[in-house]
Protein backbone atom coordinates (compact mmCIF):
# COMPACT_ATOMS: atom_id res chain seq x y z
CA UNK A 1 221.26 98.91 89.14
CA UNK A 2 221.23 95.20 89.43
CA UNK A 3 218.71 95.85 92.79
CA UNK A 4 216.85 98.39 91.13
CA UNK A 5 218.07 101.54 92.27
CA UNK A 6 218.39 104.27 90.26
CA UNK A 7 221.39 106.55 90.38
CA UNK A 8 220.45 110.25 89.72
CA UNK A 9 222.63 112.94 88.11
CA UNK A 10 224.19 115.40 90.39
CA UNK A 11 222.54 118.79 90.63
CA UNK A 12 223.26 122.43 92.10
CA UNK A 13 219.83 122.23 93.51
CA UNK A 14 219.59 119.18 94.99
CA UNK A 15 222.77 116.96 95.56
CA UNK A 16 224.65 116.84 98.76
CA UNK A 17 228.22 117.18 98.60
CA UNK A 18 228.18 113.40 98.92
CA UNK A 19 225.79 110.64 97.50
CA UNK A 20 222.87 110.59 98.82
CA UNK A 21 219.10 108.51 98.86
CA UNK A 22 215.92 110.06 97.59
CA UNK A 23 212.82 108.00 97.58
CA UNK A 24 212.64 104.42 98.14
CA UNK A 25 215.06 103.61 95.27
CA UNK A 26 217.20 105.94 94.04
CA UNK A 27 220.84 107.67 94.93
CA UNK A 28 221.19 111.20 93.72
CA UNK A 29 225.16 111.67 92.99
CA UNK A 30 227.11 114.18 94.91
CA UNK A 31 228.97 116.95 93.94
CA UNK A 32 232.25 116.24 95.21
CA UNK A 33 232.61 113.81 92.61
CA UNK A 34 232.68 116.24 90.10
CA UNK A 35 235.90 116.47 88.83
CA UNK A 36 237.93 119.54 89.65
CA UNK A 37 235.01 121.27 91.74
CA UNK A 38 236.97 122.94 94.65
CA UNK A 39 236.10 122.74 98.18
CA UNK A 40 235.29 126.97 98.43
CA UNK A 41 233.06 126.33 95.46
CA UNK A 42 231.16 123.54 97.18
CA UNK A 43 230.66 125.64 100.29
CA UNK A 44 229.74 128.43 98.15
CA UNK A 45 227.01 126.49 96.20
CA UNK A 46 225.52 124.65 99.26
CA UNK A 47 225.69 127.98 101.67
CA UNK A 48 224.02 129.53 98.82
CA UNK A 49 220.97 127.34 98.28
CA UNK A 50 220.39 127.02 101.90
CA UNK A 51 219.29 130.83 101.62
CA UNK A 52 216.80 130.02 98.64
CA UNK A 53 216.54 127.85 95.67
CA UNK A 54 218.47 128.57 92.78
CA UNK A 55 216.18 130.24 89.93
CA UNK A 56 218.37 130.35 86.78
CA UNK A 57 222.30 129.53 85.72
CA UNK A 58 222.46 133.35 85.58
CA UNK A 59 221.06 133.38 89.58
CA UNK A 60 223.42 130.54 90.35
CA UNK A 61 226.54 131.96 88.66
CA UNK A 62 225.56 135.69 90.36
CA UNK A 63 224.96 134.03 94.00
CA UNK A 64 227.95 131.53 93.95
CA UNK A 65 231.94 132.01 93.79
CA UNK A 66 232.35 129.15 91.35
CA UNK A 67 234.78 130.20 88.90
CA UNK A 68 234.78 129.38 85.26
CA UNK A 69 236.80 126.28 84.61
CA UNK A 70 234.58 124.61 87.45
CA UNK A 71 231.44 126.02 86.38
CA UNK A 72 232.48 124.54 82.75
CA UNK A 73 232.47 121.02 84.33
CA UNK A 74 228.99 121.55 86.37
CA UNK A 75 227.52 122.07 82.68
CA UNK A 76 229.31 119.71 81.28
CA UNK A 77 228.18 116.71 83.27
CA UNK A 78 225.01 117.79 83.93
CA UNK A 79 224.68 119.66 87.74
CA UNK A 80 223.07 122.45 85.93
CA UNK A 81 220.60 120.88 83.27
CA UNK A 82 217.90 122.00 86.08
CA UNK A 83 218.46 125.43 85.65
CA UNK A 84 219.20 125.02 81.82
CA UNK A 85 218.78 121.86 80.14
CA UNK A 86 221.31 122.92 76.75
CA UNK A 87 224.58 122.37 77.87
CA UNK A 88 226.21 123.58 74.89
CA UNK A 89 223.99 126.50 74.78
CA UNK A 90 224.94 126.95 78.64
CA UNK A 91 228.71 126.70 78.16
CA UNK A 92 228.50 129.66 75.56
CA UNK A 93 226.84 131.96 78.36
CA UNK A 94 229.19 131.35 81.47
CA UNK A 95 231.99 133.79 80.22
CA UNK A 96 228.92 136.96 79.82
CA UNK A 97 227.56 135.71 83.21
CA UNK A 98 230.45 136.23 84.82
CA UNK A 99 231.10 139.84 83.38
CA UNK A 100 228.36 140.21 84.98
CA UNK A 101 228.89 138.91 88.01
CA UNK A 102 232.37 140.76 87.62
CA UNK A 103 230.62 144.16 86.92
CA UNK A 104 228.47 143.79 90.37
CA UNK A 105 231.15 143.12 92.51
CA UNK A 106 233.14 146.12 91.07
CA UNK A 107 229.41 148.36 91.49
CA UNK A 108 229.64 148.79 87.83
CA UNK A 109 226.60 148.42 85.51
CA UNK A 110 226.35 146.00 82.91
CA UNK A 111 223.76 145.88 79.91
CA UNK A 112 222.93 142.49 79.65
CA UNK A 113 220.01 140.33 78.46
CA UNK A 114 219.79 137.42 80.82
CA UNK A 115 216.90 135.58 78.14
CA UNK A 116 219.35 135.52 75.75
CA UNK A 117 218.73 132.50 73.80
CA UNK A 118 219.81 130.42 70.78
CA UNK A 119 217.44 128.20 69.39
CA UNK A 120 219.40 126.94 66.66
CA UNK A 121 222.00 125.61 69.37
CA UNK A 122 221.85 122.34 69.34
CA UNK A 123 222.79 120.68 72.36
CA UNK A 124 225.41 117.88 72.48
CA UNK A 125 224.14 114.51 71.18
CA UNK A 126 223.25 111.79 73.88
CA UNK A 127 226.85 109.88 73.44
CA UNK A 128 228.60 113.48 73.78
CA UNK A 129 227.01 113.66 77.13
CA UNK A 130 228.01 110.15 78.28
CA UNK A 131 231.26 110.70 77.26
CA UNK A 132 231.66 114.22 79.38
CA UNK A 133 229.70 112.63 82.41
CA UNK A 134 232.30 109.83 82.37
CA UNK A 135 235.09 112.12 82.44
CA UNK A 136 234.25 114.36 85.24
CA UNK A 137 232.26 111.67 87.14
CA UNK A 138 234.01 108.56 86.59
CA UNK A 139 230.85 106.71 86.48
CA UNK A 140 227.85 106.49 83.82
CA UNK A 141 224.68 107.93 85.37
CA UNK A 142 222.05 107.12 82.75
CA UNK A 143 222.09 104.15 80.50
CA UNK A 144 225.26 102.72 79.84
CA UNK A 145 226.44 102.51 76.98
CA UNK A 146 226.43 98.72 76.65
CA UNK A 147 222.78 99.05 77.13
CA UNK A 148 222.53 100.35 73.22
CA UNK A 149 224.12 97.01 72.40
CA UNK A 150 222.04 94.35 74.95
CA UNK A 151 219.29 93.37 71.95
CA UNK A 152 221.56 92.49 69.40
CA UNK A 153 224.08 91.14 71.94
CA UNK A 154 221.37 88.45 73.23
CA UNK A 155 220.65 87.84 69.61
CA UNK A 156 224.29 86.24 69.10
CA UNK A 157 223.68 84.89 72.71
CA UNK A 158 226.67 87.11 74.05
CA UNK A 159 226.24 87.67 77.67
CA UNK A 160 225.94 90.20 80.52
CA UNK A 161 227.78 90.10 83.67
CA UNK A 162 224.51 89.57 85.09
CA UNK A 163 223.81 86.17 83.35
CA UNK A 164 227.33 85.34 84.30
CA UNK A 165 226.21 85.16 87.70
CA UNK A 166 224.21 82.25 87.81
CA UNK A 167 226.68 80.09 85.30
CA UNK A 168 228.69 77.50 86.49
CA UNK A 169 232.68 77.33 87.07
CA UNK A 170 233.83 75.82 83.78
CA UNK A 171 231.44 76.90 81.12
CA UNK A 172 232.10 78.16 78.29
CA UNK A 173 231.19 81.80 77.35
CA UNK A 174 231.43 85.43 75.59
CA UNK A 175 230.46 88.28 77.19
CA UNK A 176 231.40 91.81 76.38
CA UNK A 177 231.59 95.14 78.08
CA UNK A 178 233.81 98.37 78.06
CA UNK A 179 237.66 97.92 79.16
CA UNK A 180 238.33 98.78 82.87
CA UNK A 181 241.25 98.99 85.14
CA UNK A 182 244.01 96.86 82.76
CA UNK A 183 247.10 96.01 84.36
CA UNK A 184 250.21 93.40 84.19
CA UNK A 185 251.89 92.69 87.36
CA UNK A 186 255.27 91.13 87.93
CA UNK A 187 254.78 87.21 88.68
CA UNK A 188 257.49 85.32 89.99
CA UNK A 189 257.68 83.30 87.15
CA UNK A 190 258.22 85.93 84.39
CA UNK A 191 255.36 84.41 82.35
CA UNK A 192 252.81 87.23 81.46
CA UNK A 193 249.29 87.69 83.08
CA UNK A 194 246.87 90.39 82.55
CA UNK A 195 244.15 91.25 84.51
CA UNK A 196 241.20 94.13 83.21
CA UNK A 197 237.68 94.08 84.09
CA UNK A 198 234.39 94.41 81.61
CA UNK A 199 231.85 96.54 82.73
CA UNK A 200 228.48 96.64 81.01
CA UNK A 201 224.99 98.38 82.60
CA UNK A 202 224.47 95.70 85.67
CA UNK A 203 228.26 95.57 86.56
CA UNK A 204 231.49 94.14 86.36
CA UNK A 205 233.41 90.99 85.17
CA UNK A 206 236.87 90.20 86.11
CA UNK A 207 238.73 89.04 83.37
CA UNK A 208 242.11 87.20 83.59
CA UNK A 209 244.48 87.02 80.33
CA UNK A 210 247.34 84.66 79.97
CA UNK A 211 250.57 85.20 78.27
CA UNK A 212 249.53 82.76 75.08
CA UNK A 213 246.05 84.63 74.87
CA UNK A 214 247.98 87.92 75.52
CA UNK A 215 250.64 87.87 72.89
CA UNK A 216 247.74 87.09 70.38
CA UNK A 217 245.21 90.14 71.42
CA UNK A 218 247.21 92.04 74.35
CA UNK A 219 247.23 95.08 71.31
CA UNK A 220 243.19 95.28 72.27
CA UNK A 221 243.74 95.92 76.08
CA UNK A 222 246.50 97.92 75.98
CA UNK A 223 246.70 99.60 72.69
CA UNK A 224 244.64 102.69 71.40
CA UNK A 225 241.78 101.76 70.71
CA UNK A 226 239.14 102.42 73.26
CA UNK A 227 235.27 100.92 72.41
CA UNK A 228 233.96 97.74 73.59
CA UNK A 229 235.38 94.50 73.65
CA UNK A 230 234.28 90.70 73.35
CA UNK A 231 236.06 88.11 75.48
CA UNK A 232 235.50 84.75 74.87
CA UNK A 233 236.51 81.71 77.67
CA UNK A 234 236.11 79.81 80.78
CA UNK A 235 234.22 81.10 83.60
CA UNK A 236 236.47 80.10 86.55
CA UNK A 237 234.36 80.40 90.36
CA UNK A 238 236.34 80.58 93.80
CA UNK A 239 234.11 81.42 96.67
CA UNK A 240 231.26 84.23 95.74
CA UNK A 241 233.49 85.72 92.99
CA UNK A 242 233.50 85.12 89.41
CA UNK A 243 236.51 85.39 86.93
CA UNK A 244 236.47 84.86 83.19
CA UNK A 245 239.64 83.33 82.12
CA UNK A 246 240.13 84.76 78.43
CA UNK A 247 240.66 82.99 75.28
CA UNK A 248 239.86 85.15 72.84
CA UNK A 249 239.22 89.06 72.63
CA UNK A 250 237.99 91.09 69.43
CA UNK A 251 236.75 94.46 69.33
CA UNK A 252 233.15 95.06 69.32
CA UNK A 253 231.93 96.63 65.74
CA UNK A 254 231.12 100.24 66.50
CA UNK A 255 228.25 100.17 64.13
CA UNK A 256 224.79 98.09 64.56
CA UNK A 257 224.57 98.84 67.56
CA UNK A 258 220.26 98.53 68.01
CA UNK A 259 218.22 95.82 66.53
């Protein structure tokens, strides 16, 4: 993101089972990092489309072997928004698709309207989405959600990891992000160190936590609650990489979030 590139959703009809370029500028996610997705299923979507392009969920579900936890998860984080762009709408037609699909295996016949639709369905709201991509793709594909925040974040001159990176060592700054990867190794001196990481839509920040600053705000990094956070302290340089040593850490106010 911080180069330009655009990272694409993963879809049924176009991802590789890894990540892989389209265009110039732009990495289309693959579906093996879908949580849960099976190797037989990936085989069975990918053998599947090589025959011919997938025309509907109900085509895709019929044509494939993906069962219905796993095809859950494909509408959940978006591989199917192609072939239906409601995911809530979707997730209430998998189970009569696969009767379906069910009935045709066994040479039964099924009645069964295939343009079913509900138009008073709405489809999950924008942060329901994020929070479902995150889950089964461990990574953000759209905006990040620290993007809502940027305006009024440069308005109380709060910084991005991006603006960190042309700041020299020893100056003094806040920057805030979402809470990655905390953890609190033994030291050989018994004295309490934390180290987490911010992450915000152009990257990461390494942030270190020492036991004074911990046993004043460790309950934000380790306790339950799980928005994002403000650090406050010394940016600290050694080589190419960038730590922020803390000295202060609130939560970030869940509302406001625009300008």
């Amino acid at each position: 993101r911080r180069r330009g590139i655009r990272l694409l959703p993963p879809d049924v009809g176009l991802s590789a089972g890894d990540f892989s370029v389209e265009g110039e500028k732009a990495i289309r996610v693959g579906l093996k990092q879908i949580k849960g997705l099976s190797r037989e299923s990936l085989d069975s979507i990918l053998a599947a489309r090589a025959q011919r392009p997938y025309a509907s969920a109900l085509d895709f579900v019929m044509r494939t072997s993906v069962p219905l936890d796993e095809l859950e998860n494909l509408a959940r984080c978006g591989a199917l928004d192609s072939l239906c762009p409601n995911r809530r709408f979707l997730l209430g037609r998998i189970s009569p698709y696969l009767e379906k699909r069910r009935a045709r295996q066994n040479g039964e016949t099924l009645l069964f309207s295939a343009a079913a639709n509900a138009p008073d369905c709405l489809d999950f709201n924008r942060d329901e989405k994020r929070s479902w991509e995150y889950r089964l793709l461990g990574l953000y594909v759209g905006e990040h959600p620290m993007a809502d925040w940027r305006c009024r974040l440069q308005n109380r001159g709060i910084l991005s990891s991006l603006d960190l990176q042309d700041l020299q060592s020893g100056t003094q700054v806040t920057a805030a992000g979402l809470l990655l990867y905390p953890h609190r190794p033994p030291t050989r001196s018994g004295r309490i160190t934390v180290f987490f990481s911010l992450e915000d839509e152009y990257g990461i920040t390494d942030v270190t936590m020492f036991e004074d600053v911990y046993m004043q705000y460790g309950s934000y990094i380790f306790g339950p609650q799980n928005g994002p956070l403000l650090v406050s302290g010394r940016l600290q340089r050694r080589g190419e990489g960038t730590t922020l040593l803390a000295a202060h850490v609130s939560p970030l106010l869940s509302r406001g979030r625009s300008c």
